[in-house]
Protein backbone atom coordinates (compact mmCIF):
# COMPACT_ATOMS: atom_id res chain seq x y z
CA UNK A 1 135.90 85.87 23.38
CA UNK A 2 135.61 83.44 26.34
CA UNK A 3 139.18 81.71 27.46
CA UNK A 4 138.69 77.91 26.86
CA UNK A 5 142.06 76.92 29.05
CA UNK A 6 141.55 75.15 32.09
CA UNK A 7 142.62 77.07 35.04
CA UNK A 8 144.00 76.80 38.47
CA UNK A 9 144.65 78.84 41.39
CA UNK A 10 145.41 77.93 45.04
CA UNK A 11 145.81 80.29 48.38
CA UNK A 12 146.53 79.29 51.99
CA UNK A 13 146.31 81.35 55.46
CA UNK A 14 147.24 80.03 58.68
CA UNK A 15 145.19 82.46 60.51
CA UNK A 16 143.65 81.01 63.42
CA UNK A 17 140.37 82.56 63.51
CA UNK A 18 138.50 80.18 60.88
CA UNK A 19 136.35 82.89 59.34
CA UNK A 20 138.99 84.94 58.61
CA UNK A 21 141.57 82.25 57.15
CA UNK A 22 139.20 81.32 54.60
CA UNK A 23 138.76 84.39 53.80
CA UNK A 24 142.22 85.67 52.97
CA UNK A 25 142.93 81.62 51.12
CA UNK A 26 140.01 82.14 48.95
CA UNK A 27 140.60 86.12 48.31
CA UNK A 28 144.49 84.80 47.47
CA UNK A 29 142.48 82.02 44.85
CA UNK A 30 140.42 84.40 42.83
CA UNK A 31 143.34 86.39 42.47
CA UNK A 32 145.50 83.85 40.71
CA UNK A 33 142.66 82.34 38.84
CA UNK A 34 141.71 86.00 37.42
CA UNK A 35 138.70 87.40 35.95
CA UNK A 36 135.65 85.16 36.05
CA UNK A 37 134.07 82.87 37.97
CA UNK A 38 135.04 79.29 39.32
CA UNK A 39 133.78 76.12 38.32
CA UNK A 40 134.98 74.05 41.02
CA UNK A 41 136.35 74.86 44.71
CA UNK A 42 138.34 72.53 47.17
CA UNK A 43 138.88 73.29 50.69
CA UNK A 44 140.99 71.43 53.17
CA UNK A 45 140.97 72.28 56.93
CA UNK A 46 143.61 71.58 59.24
CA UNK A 47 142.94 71.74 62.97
CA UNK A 48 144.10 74.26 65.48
CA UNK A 49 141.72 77.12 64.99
CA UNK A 50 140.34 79.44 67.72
CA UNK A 51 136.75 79.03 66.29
CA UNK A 52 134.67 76.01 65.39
CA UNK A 53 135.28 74.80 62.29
CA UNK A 54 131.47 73.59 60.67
CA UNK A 55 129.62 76.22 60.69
CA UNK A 56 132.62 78.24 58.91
CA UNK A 57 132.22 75.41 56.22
CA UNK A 58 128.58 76.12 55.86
CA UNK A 59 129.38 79.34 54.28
CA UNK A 60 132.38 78.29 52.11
CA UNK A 61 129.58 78.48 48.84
CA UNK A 62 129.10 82.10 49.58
CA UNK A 63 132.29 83.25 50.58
CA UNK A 64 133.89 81.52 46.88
CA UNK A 65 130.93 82.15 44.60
CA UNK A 66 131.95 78.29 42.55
CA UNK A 67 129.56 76.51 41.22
CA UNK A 68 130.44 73.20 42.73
CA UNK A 69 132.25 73.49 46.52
CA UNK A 70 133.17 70.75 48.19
CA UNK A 71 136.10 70.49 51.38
CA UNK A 72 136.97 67.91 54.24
CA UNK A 73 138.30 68.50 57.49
CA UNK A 74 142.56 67.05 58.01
CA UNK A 75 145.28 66.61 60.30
CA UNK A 76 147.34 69.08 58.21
CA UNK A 77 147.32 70.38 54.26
CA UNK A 78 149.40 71.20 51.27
CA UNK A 79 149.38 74.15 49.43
CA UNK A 80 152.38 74.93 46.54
CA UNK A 81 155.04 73.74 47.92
CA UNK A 82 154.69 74.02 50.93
CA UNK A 83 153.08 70.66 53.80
CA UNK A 84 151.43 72.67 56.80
CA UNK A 85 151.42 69.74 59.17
CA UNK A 86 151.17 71.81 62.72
CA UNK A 87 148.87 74.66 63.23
CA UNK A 88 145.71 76.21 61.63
CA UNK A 89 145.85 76.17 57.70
CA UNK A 90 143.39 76.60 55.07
CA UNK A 91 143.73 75.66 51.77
CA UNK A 92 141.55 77.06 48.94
CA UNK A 93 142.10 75.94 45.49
CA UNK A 94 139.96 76.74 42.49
CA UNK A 95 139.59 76.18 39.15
CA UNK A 96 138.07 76.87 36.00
CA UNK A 97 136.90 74.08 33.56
CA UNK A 98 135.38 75.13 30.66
CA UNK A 99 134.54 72.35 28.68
CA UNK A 100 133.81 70.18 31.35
CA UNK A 101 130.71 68.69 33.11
CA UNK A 102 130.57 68.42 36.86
CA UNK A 103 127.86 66.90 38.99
CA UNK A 104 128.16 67.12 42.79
CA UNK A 105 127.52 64.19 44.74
CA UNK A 106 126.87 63.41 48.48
CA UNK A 107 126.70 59.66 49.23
CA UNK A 108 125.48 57.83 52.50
CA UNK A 109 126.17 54.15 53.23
CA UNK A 110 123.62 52.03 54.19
CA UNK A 111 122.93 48.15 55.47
CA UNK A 112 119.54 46.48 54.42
CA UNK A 113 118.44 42.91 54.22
CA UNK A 114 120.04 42.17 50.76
CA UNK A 115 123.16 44.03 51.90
CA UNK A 116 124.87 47.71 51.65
CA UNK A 117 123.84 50.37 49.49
CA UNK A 118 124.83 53.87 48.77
CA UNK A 119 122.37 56.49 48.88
CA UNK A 120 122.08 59.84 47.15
CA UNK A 121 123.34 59.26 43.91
CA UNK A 122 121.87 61.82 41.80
CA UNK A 123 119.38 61.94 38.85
CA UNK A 124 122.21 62.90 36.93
CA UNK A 125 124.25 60.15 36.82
CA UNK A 126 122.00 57.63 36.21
CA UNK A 127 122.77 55.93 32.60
CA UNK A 128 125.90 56.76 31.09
CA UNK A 129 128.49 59.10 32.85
CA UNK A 130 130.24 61.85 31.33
CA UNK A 131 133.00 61.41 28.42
CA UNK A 132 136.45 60.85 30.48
CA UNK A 133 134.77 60.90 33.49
CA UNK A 134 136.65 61.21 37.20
CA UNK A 135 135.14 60.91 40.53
CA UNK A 136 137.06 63.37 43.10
CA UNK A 137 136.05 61.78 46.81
CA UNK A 138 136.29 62.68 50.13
CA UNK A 139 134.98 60.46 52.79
CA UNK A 140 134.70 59.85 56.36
CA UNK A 141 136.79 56.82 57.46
CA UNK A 142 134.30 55.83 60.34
CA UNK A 143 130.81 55.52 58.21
CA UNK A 144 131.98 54.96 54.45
CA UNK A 145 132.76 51.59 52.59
CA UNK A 146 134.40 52.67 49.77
CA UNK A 147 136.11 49.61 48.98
CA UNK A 148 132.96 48.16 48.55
CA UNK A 149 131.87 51.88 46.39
CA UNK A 150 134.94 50.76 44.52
CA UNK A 151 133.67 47.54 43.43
CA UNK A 152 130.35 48.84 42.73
CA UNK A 153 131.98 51.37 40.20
CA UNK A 154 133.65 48.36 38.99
CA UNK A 155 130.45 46.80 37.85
CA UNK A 156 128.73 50.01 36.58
CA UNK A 157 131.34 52.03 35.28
CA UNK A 158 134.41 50.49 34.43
CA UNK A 159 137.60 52.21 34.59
CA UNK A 160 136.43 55.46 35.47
CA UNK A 161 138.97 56.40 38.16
CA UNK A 162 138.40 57.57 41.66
CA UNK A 163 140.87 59.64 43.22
CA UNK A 164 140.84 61.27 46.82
CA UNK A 165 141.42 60.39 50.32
CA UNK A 166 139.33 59.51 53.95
CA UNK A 167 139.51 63.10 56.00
CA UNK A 168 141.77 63.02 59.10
CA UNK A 169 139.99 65.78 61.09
CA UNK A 170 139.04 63.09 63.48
CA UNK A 171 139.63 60.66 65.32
CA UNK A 172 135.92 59.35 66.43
CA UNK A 173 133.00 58.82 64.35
CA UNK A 174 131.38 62.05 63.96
CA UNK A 175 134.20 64.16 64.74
CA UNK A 176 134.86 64.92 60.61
CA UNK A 177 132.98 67.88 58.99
CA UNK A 178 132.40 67.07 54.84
CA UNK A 179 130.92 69.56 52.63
CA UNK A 180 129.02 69.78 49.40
CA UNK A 181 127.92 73.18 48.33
CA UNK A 182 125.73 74.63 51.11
CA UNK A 183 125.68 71.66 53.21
CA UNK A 184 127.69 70.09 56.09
CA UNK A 185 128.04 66.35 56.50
CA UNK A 186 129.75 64.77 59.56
CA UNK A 187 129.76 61.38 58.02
CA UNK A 188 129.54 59.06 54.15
CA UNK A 189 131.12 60.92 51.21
CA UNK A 190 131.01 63.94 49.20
CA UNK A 191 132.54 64.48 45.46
CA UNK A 192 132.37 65.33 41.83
CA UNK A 193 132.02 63.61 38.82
CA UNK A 194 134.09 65.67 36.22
CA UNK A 195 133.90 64.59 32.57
CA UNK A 196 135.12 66.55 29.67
CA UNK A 197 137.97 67.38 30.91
CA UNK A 198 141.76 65.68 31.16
CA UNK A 199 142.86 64.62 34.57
CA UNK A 200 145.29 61.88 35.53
CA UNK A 201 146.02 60.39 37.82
CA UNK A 202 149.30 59.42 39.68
CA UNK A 203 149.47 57.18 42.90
CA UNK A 204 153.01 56.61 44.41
CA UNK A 205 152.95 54.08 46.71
CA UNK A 206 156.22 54.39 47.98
CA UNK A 207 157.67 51.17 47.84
CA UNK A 208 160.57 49.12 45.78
CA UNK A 209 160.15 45.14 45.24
CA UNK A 210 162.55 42.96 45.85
CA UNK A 211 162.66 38.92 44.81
CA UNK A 212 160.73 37.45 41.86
CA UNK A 213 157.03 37.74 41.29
CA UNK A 214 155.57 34.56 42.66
CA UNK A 215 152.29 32.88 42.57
CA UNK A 216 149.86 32.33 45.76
CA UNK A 217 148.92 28.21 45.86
CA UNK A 218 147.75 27.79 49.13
CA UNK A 219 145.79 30.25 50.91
CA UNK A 220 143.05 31.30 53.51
CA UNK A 221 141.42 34.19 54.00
CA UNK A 222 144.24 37.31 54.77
CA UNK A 223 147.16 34.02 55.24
CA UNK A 224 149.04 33.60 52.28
CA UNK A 225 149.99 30.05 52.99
CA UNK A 226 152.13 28.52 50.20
CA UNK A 227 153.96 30.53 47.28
CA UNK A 228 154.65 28.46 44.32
CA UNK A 229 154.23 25.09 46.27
CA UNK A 230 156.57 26.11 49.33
CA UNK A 231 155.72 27.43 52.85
CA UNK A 232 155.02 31.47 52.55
CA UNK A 233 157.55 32.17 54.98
CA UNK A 234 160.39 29.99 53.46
CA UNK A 235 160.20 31.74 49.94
CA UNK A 236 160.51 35.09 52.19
CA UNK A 237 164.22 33.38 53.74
CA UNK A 238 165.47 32.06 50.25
CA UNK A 239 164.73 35.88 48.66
CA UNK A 240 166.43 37.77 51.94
CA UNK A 241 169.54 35.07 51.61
CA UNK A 242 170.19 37.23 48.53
CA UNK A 243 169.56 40.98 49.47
CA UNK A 244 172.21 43.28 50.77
CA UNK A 245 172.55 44.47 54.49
CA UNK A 246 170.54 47.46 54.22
CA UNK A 247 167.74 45.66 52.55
CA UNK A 248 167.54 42.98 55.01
CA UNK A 249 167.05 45.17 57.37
CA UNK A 250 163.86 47.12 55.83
CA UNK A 251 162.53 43.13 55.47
CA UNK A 252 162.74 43.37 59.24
CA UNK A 253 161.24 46.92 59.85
CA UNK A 254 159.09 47.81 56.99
CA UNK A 255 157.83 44.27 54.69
CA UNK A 256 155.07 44.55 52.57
CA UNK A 257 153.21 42.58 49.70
CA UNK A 258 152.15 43.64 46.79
CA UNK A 259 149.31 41.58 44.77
CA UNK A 260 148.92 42.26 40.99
CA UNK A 261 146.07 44.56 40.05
CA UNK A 262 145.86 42.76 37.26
CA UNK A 263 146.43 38.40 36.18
CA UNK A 264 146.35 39.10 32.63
CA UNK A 265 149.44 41.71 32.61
CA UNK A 266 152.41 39.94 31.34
CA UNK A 267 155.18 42.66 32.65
CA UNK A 268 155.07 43.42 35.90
CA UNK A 269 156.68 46.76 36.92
CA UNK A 270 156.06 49.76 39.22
CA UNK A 271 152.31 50.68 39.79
CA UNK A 272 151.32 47.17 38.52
CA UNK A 273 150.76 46.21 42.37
CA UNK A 274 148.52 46.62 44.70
CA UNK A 275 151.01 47.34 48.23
CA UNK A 276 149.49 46.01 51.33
CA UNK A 277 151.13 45.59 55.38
CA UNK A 278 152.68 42.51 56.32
CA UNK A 279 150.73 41.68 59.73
CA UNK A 280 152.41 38.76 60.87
CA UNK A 281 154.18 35.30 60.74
CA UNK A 282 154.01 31.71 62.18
CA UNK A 283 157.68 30.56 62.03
CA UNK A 284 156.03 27.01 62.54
CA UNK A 285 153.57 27.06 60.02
CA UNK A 286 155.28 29.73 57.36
CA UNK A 287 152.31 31.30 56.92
CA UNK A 288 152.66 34.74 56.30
CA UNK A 289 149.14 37.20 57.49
CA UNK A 290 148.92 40.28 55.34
CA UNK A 291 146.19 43.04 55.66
CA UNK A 292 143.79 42.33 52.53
CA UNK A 293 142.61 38.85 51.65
CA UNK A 294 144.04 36.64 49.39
CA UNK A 295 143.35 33.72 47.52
CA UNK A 296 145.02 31.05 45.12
CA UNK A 297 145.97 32.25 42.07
CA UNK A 298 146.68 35.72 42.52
CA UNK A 299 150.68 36.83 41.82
CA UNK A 300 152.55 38.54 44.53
CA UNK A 301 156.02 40.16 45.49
CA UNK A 302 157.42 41.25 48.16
CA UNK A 303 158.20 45.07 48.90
CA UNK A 304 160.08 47.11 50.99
CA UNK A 305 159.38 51.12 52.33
CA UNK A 306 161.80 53.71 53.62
CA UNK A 307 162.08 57.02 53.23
CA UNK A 308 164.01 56.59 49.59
CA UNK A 309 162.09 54.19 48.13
CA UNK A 310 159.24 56.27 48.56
CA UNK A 311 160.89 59.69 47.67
CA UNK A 312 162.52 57.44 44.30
CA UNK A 313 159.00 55.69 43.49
CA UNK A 314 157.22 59.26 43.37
CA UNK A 315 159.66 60.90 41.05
CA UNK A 316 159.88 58.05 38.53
CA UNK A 317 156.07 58.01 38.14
CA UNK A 318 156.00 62.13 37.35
CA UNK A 319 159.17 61.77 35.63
CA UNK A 320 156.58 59.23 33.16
CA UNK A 321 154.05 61.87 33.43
CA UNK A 322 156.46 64.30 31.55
CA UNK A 323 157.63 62.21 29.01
CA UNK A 324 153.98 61.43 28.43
CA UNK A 325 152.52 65.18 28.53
CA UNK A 326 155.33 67.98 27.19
CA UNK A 327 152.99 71.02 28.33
CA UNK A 328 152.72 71.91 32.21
CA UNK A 329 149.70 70.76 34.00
CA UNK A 330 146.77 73.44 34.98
CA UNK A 331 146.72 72.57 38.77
CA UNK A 332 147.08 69.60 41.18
CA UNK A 333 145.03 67.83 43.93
CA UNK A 334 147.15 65.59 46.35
CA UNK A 335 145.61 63.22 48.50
CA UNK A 336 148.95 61.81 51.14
CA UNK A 337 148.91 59.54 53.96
CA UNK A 338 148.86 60.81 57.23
CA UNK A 339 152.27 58.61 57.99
CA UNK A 340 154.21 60.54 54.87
CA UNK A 341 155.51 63.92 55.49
CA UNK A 342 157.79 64.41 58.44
CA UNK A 343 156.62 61.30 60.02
CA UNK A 344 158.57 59.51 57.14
CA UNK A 345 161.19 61.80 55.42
CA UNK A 346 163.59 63.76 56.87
CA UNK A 347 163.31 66.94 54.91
CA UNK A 348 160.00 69.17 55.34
CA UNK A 349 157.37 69.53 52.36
CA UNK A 350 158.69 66.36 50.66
CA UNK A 351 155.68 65.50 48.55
CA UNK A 352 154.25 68.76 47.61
CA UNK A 353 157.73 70.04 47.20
CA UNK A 354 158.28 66.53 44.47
CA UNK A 355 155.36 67.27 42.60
CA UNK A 356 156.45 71.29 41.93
CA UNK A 357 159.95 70.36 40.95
CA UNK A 358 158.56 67.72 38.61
CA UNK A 359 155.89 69.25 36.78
CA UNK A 360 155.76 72.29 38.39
CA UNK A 361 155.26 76.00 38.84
CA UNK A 362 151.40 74.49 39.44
CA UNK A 363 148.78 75.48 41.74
CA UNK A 364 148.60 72.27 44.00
CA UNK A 365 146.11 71.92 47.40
CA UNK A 366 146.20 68.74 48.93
CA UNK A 367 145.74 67.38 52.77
CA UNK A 368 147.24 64.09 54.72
CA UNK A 369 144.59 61.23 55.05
CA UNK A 370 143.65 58.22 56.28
CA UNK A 371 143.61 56.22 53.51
CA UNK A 372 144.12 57.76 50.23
CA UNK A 373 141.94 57.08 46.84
CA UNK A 374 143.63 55.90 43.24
CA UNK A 375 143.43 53.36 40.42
CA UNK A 376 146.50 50.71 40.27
CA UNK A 377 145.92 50.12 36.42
CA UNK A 378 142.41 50.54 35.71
CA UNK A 379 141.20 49.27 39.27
CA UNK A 380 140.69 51.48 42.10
CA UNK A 381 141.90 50.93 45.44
CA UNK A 382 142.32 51.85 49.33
CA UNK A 383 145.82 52.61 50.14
CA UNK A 384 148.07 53.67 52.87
CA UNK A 385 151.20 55.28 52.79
CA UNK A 386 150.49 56.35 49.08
CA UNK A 387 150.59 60.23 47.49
CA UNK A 388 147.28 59.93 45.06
CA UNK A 389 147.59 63.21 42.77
CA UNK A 390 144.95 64.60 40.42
CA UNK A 391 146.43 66.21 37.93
CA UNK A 392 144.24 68.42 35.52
CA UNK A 393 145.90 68.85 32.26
CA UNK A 394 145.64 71.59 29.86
CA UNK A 395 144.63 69.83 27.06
CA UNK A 396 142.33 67.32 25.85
CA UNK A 397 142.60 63.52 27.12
CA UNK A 398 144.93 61.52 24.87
CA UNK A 399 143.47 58.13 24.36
CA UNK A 400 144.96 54.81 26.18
CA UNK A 401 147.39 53.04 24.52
């Protein structure tokens, strides 16, 4: 009789010799996932090892026997519980899906006269995509759009989520390694599309609001200019007139703005905004310069980000998960900003150590990016400073409310 739960299974070495850290992480997977093969393998690299990395990657579909492999290169990785974020780690985590359909992907950006294009899509996604379908992604910041990836999934396949993160092996173009299966990539994208199987996603961004919701009426390119008829800048001074000392001072160190993923929700509430850098100001003007562009009509707030607002934001959205989903999930992927972990909190393994006392014992890999993958609603978007999880469920996909 074959076992139709989904299964999960993670191992981690810190050796430094590459060959042999991938190795022990992958012998340390098959033994948690048990008897049987793997559908799918992840791999995250940190740097720090005595060997080169690449050609160890080459091999990764021999040494794990999956079907599907794919891995990035990263600053540092999660495994468990635990954030490696100095030193050589590898991360292995595998898992078995048996009701599920995965097609590997490797994609290439390209300009032409009518504009960009993504290459290598393949045959097997062309029509309609699998039932539930994800796309897991890991790109290289230097040579991928995937804002503009995320609009053309917008158009072709609506609401199917992508969740992942830009590697953060590198720190020049080139200087990433991707794989897919037997091959090495040192720039676009590599992924699956999963379908038939439950994952959800969860992306934290980290930040609290604070003021009123308030429409853009005035506004030019990334300068929000007027908010509800008044100067930008003077709605920002009426709203931190009426925040306490410790707030104000966040508004000084740490402002952001968050535009609504979506005009035609009526509540607006946590994960309902899109969280983007405040850039600058022009005390004369009152123009405010944020880093996306905006234009009239769209609804914004302002937020704020410290260490507790992010630590408070993450456990409210998996305290949802479990009020949502009773059982335990099978196994996580966690995609967190390079500028989370100790560079933010002041305990170690914050994150990964979150998502195991939420919903955990669970086998979780994840690694510190870039920019990190998720839907806000049912729109994906490029964030930073966000913890994007993937987390596969044991049972089927319950249907949105």
């Amino acid at each position: 009789m074959t076992d139709a739960a989904v299964r999960c299974a993670v191992g981690v070495s810190t050796s430094t010799d590459i060959t042999a850290a991938i190795q022990a992480a992958a012998g340390a997977a098959r033994a948690g996932l048990g008897p049987g093969g793997a559908d799918l393998a992840v791999v995250f690299v940190s740097a720090g090892h005595d060997t080169p990395v690449r050609p160890a990657l080459e091999g990764l579909s021999d040494v794990l026997g999956a079907r599907h492999v794919i891995a990035a290169t990263a600053e540092a990785v999660l495994a468990g519980s635990h954030e490696y974020e100095s030193g050589p780690a590898v991360v292995v985590w595998l898992a078995r899906l048996p009701d599920a359909t995965i097609v590997p992907l490797s994609l290439e950006y390209a300009q032409s006269v009518d504009g960009g294009m993504f290459l290598g899509w393949p045959e097997e996604l062309d029509g309609e995509w699998p039932a539930d379908a994800v796309l897991l992604l890991l790109a290289d910041p230097f040579s991928f759009d995937v804002e503009r990836l995320m609009r053309r999934m917008e158009e072709d396949h609506p609401g199917v989520p992508v969740i992942g993160g830009f590697a953060s092996g590198g720190a020049r173009p080139g200087s990433n390694t991707l794989v897919m299966g037997p091959a090495s990539y040192d720039s676009g994208a590599v992924g699956v599309v999963i379908g038939g199987t439950a994952i959800r996603p969860v992306v934290s961004q980290g930040c609290r609001p604070i003021g009123m919701p308030l429409v853009i009426t005035k506004a030019e390119e990334n300068l929000i200019v007027e908010l509800g008829g008044r100067p930008a800048l003077a709605r920002l001074r009426e709203i931190y007139g009426t925040l306490d000392p410790a707030t104000q001072q966040l508004v000084k160190t740490s402002l952001h703005v968050g535009r609504a993923a979506s005009e035609y929700q009526d509540h607006r509430q946590r994960g309902t905004f899109l969280v983007r850098n405040v850039v600058g100001a022009d005390p004369e003007m009152g123009v405010l310069a944020i880093g996306d562009a905006v234009r009239v009509g769209q609804t914004v707030q302002f937020h704020v980000r410290d260490a507790e607002s992010a630590h408070d934001d993450l456990v409210a959205l998996l305290a949802e998960r479990q009020i949502e989903r009773q059982a335990a999930p099978a196994g996580a992927l966690v995609f967190t900003c390079n500028g989370r972990g100790s560079r933010l909190f002041s305990a170690p393994h914050h994150d990964a150590a979150c998502l195991q006392d939420a919903v955990g014992p669970l086998p979780a890999a994840g690694f510190f990016a870039q920019g990190e993958f998720g839907p806000i609603g049912r729109r994906n978007c490029l964030h930073g400073f966000t913890a994007s999880i993937a987390l596969f469920e044991q049972g089927p996909k319950k249907p949105e409310a």
